[in-house]
N, C-alpha and C. Protein backbone atom coordinates (compact mmCIF):
# COMPACT_ATOMS: atom_id res chain seq x y z
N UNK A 1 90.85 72.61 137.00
CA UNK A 1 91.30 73.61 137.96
C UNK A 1 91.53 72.93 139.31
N UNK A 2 92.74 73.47 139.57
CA UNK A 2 93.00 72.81 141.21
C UNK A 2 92.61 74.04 142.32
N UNK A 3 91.61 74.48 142.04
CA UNK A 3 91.27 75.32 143.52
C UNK A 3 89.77 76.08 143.38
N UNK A 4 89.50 76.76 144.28
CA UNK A 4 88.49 77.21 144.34
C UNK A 4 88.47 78.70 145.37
N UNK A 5 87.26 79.65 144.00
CA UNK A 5 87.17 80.85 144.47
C UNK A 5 86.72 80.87 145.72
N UNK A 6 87.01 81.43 146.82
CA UNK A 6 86.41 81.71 148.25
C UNK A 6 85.97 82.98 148.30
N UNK A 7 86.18 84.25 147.66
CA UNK A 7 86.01 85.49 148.15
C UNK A 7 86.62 86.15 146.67
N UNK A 8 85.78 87.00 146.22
CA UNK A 8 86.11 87.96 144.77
C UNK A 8 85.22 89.25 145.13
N UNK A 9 86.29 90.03 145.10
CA UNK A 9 86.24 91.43 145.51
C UNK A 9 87.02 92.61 144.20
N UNK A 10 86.23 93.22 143.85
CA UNK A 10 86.59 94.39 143.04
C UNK A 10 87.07 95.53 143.78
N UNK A 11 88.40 95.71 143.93
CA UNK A 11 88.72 96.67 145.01
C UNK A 11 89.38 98.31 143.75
N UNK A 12 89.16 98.31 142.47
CA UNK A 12 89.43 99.76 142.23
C UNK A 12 88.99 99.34 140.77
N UNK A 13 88.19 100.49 140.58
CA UNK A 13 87.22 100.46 139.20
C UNK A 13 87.84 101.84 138.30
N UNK A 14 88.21 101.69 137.31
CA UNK A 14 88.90 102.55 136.65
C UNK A 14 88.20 103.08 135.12
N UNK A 15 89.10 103.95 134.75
CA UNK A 15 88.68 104.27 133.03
C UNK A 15 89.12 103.51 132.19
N UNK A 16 90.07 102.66 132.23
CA UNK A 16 90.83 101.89 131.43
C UNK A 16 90.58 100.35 131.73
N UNK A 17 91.15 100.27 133.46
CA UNK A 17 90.56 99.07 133.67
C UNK A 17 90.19 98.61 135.05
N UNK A 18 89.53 97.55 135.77
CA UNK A 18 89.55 97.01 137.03
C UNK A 18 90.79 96.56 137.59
N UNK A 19 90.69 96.47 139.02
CA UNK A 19 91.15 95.03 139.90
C UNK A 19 90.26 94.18 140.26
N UNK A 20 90.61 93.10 140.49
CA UNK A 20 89.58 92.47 141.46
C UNK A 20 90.74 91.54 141.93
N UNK A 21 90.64 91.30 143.58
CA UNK A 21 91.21 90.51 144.35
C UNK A 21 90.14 89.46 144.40
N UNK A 22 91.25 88.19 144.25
CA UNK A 22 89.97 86.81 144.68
C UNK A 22 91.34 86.07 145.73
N UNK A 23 90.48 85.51 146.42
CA UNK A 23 90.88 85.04 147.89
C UNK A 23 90.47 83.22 147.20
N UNK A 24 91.36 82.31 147.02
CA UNK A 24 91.33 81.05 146.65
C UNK A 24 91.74 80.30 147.60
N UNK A 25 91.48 78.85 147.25
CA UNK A 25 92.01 77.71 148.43
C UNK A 25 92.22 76.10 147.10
N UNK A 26 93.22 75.67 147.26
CA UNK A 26 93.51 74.73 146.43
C UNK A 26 92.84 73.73 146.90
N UNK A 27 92.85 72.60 146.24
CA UNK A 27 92.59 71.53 146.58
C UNK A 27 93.70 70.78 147.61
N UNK A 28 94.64 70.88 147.85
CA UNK A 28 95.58 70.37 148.86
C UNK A 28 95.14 71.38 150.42
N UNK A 29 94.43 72.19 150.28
CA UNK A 29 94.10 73.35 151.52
C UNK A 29 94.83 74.88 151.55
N UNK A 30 95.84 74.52 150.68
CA UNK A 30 97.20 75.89 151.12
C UNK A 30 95.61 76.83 150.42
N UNK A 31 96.08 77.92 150.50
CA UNK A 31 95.08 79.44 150.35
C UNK A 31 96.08 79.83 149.31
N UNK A 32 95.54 80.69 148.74
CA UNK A 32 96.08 81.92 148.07
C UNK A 32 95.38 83.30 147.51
N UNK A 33 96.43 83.63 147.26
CA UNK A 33 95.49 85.41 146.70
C UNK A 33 95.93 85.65 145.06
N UNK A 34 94.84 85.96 144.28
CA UNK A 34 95.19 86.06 142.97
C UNK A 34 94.85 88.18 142.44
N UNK A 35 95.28 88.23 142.18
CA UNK A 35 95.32 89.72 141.99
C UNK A 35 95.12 89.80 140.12
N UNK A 36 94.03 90.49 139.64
CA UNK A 36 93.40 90.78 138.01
C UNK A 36 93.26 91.75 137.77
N UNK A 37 93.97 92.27 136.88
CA UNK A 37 93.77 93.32 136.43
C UNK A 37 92.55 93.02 134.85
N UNK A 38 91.40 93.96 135.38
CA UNK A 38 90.70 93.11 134.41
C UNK A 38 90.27 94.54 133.14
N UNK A 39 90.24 93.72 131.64
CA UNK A 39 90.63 94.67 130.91
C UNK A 39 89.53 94.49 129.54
N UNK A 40 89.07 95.23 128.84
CA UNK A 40 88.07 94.90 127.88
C UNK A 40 89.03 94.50 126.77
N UNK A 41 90.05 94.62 126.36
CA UNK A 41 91.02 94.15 126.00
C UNK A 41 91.07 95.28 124.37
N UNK A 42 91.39 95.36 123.41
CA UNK A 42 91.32 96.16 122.01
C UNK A 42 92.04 95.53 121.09
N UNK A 43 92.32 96.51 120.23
CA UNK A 43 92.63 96.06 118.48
C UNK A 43 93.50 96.88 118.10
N UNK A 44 94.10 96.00 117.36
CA UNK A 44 95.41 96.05 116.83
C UNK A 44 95.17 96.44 115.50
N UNK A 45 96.07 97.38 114.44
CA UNK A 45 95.92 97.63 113.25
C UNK A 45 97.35 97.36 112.73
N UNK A 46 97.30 96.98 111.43
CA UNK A 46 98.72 96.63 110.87
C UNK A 46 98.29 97.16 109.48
N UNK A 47 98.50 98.40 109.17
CA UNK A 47 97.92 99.12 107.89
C UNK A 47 99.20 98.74 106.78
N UNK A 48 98.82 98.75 105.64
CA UNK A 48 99.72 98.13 104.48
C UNK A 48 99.59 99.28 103.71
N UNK A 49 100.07 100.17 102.71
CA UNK A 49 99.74 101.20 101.70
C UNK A 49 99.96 100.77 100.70
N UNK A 50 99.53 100.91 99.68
CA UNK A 50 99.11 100.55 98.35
C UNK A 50 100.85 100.40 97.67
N UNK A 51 101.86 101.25 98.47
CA UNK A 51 103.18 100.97 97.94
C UNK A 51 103.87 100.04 98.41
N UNK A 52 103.28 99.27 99.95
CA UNK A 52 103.95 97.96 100.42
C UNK A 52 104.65 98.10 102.14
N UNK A 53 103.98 99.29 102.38
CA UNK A 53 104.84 100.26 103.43
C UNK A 53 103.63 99.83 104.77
N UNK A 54 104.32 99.98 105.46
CA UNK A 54 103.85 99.45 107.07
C UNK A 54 103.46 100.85 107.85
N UNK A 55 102.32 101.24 107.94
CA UNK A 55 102.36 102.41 108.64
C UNK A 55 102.28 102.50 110.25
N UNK A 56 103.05 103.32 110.92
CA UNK A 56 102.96 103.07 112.44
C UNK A 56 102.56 104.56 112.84
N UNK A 57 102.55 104.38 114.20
CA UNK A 57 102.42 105.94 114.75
C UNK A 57 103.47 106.09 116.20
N UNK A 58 104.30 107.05 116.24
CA UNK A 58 104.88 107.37 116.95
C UNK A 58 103.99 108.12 118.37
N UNK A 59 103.93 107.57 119.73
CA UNK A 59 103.22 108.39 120.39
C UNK A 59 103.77 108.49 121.48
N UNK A 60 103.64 109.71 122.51
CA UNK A 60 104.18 109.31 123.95
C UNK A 60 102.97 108.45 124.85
N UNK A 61 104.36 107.50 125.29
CA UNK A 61 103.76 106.67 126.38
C UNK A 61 103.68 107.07 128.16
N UNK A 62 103.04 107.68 128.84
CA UNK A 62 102.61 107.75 129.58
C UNK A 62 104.05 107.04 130.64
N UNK A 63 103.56 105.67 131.10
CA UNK A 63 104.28 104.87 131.89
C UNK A 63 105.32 105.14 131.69
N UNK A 64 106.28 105.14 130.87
CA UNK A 64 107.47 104.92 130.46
C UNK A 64 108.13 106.44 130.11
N UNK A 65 107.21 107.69 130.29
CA UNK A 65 107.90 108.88 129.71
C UNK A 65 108.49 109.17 128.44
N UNK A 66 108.07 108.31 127.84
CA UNK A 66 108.79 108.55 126.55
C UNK A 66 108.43 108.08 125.28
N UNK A 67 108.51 108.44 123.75
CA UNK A 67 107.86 107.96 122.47
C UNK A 67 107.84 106.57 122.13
N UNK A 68 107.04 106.01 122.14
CA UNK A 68 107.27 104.72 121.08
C UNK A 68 106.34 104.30 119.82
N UNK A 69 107.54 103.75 118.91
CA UNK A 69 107.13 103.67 117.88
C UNK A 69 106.24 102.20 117.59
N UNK A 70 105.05 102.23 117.12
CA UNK A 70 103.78 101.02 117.57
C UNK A 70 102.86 101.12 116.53
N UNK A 71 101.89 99.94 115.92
CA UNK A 71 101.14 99.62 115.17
C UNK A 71 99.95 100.59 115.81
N UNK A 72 98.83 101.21 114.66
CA UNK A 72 97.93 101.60 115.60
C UNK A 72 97.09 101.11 116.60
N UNK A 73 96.19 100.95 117.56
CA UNK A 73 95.51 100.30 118.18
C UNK A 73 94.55 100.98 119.43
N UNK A 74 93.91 100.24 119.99
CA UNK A 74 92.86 101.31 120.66
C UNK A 74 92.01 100.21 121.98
N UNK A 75 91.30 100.98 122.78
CA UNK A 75 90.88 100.03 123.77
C UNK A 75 89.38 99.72 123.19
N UNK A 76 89.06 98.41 123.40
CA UNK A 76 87.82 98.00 123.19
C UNK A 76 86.87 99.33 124.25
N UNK A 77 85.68 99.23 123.36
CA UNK A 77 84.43 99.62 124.65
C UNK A 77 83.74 98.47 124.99
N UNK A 78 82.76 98.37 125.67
CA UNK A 78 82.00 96.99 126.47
C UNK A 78 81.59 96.42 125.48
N UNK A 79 81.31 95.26 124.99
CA UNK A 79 80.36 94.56 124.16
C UNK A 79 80.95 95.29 122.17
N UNK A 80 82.14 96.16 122.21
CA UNK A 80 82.62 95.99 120.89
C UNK A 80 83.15 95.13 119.83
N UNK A 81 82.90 95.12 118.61
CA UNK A 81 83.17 94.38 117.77
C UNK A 81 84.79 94.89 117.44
N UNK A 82 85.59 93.59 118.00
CA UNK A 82 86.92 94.17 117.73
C UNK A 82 87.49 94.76 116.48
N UNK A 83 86.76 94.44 114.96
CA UNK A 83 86.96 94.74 113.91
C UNK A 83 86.47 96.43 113.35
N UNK A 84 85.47 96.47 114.20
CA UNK A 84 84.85 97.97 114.69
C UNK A 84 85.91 98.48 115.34
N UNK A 85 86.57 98.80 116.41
CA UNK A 85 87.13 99.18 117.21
C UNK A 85 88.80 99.31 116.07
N UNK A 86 89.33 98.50 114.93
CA UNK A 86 90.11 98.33 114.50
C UNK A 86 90.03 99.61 113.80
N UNK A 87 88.96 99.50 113.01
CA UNK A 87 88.68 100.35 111.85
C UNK A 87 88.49 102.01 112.62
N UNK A 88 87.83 102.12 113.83
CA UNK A 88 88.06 103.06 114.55
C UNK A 88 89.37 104.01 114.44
N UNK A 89 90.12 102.93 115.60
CA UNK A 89 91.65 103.48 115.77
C UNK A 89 92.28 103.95 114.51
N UNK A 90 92.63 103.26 113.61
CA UNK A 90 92.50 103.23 112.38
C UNK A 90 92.91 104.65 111.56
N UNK A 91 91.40 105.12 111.70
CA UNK A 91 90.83 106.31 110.91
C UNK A 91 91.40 107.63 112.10
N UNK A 92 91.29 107.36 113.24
CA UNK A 92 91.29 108.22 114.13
C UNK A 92 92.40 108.76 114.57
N UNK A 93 93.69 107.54 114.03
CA UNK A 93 94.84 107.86 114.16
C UNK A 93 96.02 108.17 113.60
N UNK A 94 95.39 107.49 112.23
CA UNK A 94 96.30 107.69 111.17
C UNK A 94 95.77 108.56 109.75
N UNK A 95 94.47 108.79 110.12
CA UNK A 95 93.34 109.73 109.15
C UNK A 95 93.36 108.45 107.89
N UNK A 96 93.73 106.94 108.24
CA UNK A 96 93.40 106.20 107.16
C UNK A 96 92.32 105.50 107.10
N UNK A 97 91.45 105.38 105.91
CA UNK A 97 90.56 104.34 106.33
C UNK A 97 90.75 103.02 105.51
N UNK A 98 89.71 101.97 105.17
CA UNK A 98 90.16 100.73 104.75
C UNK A 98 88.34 99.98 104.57
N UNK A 99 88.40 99.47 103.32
CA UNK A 99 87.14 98.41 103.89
C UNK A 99 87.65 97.23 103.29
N UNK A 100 88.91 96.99 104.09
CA UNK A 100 90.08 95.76 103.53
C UNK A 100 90.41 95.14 104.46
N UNK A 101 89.55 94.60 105.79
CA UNK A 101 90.14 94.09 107.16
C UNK A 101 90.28 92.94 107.04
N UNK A 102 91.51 91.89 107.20
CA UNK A 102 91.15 90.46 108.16
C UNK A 102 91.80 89.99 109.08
N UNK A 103 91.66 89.79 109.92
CA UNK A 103 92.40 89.22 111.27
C UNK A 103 93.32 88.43 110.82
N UNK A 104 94.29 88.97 111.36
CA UNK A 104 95.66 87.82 111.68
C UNK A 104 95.62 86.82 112.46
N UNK A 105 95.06 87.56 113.90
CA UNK A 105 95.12 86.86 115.30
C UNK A 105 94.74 87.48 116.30
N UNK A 106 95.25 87.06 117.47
CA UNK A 106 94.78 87.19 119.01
C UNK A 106 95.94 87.16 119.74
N UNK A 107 96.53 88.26 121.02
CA UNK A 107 97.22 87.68 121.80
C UNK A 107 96.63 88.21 122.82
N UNK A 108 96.87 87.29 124.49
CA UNK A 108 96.80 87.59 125.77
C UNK A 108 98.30 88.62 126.01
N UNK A 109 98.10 89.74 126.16
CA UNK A 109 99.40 90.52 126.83
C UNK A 109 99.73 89.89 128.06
N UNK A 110 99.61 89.85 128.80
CA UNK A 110 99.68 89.57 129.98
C UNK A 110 99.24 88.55 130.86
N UNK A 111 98.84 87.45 130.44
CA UNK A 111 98.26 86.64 131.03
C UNK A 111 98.23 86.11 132.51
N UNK A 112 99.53 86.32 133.14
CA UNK A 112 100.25 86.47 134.22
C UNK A 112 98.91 86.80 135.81
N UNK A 113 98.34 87.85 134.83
CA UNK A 113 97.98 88.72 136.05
C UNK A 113 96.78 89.94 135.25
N UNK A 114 96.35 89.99 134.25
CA UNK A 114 96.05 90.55 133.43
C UNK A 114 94.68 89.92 131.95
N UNK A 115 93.49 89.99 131.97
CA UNK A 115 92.50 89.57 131.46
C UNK A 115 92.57 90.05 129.66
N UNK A 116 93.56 90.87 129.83
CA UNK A 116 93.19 91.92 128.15
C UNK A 116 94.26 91.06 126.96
N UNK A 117 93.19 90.74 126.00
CA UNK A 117 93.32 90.25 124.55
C UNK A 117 93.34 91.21 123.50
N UNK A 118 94.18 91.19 123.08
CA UNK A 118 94.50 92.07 121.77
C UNK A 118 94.05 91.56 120.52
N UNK A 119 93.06 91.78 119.43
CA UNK A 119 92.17 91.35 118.23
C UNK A 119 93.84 92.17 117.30
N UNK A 120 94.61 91.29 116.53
CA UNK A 120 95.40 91.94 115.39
C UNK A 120 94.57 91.98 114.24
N UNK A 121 94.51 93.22 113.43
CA UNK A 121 93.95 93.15 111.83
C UNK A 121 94.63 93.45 111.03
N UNK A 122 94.76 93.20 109.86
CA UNK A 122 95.93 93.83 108.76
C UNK A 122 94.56 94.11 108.18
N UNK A 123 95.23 95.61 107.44
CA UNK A 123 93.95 96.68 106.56
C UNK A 123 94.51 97.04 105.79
N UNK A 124 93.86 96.11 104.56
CA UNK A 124 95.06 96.73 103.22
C UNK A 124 94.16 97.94 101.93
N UNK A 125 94.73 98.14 101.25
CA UNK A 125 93.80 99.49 100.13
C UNK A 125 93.16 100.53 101.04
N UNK A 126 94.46 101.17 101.20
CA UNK A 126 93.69 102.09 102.34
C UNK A 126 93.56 103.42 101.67
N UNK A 127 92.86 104.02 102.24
CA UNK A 127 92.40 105.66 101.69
C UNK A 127 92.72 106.56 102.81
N UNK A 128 93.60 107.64 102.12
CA UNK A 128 94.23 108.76 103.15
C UNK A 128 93.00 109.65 103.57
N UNK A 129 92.79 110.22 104.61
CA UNK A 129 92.04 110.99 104.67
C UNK A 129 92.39 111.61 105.91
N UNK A 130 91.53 112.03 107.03
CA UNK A 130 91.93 113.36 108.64
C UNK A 130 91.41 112.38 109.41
N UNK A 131 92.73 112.14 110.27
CA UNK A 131 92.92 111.83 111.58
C UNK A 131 91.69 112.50 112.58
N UNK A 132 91.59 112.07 113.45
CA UNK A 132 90.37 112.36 114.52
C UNK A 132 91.08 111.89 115.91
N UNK A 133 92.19 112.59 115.72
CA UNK A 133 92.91 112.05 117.73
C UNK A 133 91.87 112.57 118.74
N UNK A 134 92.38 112.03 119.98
CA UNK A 134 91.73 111.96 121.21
C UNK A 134 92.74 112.89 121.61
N UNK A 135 92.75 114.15 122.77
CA UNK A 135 93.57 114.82 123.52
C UNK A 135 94.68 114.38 123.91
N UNK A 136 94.84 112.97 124.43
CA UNK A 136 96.20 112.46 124.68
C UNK A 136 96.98 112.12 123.32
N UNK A 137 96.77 111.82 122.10
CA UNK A 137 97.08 111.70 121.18
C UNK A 137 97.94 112.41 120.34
N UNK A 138 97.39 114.08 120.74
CA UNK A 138 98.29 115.50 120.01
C UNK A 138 99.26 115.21 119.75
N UNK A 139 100.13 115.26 118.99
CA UNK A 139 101.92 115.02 118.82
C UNK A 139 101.80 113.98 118.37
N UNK A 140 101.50 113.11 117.96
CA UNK A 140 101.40 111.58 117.42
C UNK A 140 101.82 111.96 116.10
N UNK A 141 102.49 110.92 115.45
CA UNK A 141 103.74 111.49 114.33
C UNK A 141 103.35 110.24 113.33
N UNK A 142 103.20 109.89 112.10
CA UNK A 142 102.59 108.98 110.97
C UNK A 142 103.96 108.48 110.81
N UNK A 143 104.57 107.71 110.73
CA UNK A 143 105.88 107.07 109.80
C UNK A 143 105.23 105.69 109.02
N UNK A 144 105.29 105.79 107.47
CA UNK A 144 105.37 104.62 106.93
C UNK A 144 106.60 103.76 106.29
N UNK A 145 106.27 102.70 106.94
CA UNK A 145 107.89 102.03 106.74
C UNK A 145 108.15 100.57 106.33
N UNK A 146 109.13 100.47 105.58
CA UNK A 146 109.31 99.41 104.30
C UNK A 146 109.19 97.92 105.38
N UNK A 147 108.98 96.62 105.45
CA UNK A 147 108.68 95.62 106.16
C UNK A 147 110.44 95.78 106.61
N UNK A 148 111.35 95.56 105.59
CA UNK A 148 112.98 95.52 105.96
C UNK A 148 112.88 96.43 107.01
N UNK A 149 113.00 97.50 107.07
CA UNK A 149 113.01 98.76 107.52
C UNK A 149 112.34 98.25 109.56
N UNK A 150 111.49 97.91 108.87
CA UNK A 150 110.54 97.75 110.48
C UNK A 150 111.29 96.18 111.06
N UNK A 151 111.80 95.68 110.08
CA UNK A 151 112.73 94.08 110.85
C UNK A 151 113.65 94.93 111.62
N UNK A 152 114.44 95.49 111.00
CA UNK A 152 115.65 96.23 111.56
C UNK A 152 115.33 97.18 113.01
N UNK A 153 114.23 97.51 112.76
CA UNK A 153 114.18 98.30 113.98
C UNK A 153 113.77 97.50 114.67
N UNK A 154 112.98 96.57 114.94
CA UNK A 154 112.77 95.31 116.04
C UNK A 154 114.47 94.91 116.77
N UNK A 155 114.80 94.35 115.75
CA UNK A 155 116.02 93.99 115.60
C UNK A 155 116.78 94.59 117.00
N UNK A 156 117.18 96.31 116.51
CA UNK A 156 118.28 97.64 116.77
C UNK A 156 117.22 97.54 118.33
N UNK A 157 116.44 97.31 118.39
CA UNK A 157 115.47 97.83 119.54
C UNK A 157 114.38 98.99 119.89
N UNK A 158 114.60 99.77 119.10
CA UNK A 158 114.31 101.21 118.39
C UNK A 158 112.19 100.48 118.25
N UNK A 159 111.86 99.48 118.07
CA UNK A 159 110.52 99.24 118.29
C UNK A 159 110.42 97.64 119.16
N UNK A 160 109.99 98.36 120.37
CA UNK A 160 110.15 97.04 121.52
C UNK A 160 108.80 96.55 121.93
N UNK A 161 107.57 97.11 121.63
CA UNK A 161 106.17 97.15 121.77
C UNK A 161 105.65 95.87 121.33
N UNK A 162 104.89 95.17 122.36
CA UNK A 162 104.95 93.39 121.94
C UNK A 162 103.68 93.37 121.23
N UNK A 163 102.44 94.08 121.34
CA UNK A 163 101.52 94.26 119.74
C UNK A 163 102.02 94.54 118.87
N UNK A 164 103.37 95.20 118.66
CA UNK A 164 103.44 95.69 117.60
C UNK A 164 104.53 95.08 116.72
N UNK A 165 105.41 93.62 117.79
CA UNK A 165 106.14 92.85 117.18
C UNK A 165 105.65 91.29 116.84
N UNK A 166 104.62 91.18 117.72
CA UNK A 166 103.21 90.07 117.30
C UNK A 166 102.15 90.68 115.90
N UNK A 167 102.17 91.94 116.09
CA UNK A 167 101.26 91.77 114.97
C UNK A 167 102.13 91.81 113.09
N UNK A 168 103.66 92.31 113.52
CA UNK A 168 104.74 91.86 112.70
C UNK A 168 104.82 90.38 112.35
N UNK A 169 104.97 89.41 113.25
CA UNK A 169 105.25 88.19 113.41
C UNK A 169 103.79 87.34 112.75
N UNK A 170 102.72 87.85 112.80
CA UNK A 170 101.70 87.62 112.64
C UNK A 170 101.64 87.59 110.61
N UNK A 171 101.84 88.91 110.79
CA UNK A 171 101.45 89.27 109.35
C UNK A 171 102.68 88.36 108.50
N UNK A 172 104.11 88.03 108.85
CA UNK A 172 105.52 87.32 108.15
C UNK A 172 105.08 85.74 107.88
N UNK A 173 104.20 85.60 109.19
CA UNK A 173 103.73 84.17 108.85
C UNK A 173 102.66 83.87 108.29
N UNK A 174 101.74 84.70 107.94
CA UNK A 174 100.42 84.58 106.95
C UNK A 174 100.80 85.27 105.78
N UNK A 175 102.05 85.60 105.49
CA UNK A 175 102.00 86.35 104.30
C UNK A 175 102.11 84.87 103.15
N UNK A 176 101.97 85.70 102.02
CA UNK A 176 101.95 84.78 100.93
C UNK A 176 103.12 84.06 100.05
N UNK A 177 103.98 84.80 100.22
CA UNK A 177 105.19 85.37 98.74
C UNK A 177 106.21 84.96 99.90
C-alpha cells in the first residue's frame, strides 16, 4: 500500500449498508479522500430444475423504477454463512428448496468504491414448495428458462444484472458437457 489512513469516519449507518469516509495521505504527501460504501455483501442462487431450466425471478427494482429479470439472491446478515443465506433466498423466493448446493464463485460488485461480495451457488434437485417473500417482494413473478433462452436474453439485453450474468458465466465454465 502506498498511503496511509489519517482519519476514518462513519458518516451514515443504514439498513442495507454504511459509509465511511477515510481521510488518507500517500506516501509522496498528496492527501486524499476515499469514500466506502460498506456492505455485508450476499448470495447468489442459480437454481437448475430437474428438466434443465434456469429459474429466475422477475422483481421491481427500486433504483431504476422498473422490473428486472435476475438469479435469486439476498443480503447477507452479520456473521452469515453465505450458503445459509443462499438456501434462504432460495426458498423464500422462489418457494424452492434444494439440499444440492455448491459454489461456483465470488464476485466484488463494485470494487471501485464499494466493500460487498457476492457468494454464487448453483442448487440443483430442487423441490417445489411456498415462497415466503418479504413485503418488498409482492409481485415477484417465477420464470424458468432453457440456458439458450437465458444466452439470448443477455445477449437482446432484456437481462443486464451483473450477478446474474456472472453467475451465468460462472455456471458455462464449470459446467461439464
Amino acid at each position: 500500500m502506498n498511503y496511509k489512513i489519517l482519519n476514518s469516519n462513519l458518516v451514515f449507518e443504514g439498513k442495507v449498508f454504511d459509509i465511511r469516509v477515510d481521510d488518507i495521505i500517500y506516501n509522496s504527501g498528496n492527501s486524499g479522500i476515499r469514500e466506502v460504501v460498506v456492505h455485508n455483501g450476499g448470495a447468489v442462487v442459480l437454481p437448475i430444475t430437474n428438466e434443465g431450466k434456469i429459474v429466475f425471478v422477475k422483481q421491481f427494482r427500486y433504483p431504476f423504477e422498473k422490473y428486472m429479470l435476475e438469479l435469486p439472491a439476498g443480503k447477507l446478515e452479520t456473521n452469515e454463512d453465505p450458503q445459509k443465506c443462499a438456501e434462504r433466498e432460495l426458498e423464500e423466493e422462489t418457494g424452492y428448496t434444494s439440499n444440492n448446493f455448491s459454489k461456483l464463485g465470488a464476485i466484488a460488485t463494485t470494487p471501485g468504491f464499494c466493500s460487498e461480495i457476492l457468494h454464487i451457488y448453483l442448487a440443483e434437485n430442487l423441490r417445489a414448495g411456498s415462497h415466503n417473500r418479504e413485503e418488498g417482494e409482492y409481485g415477484m413473478e417465477i420464470y424458468e428458462l432453457t440456458l439458450e433462452e437465458v444466452k439470448q436474453k443477455i445477449i437482446s439485453g432484456e437481462i443486464y444484472d451483473s450477478k446474474t450474468i456472472c453467475g451465468i458465466s460462472y455456471y458455462l465454465l464449470n459446467k461439464k458437457n
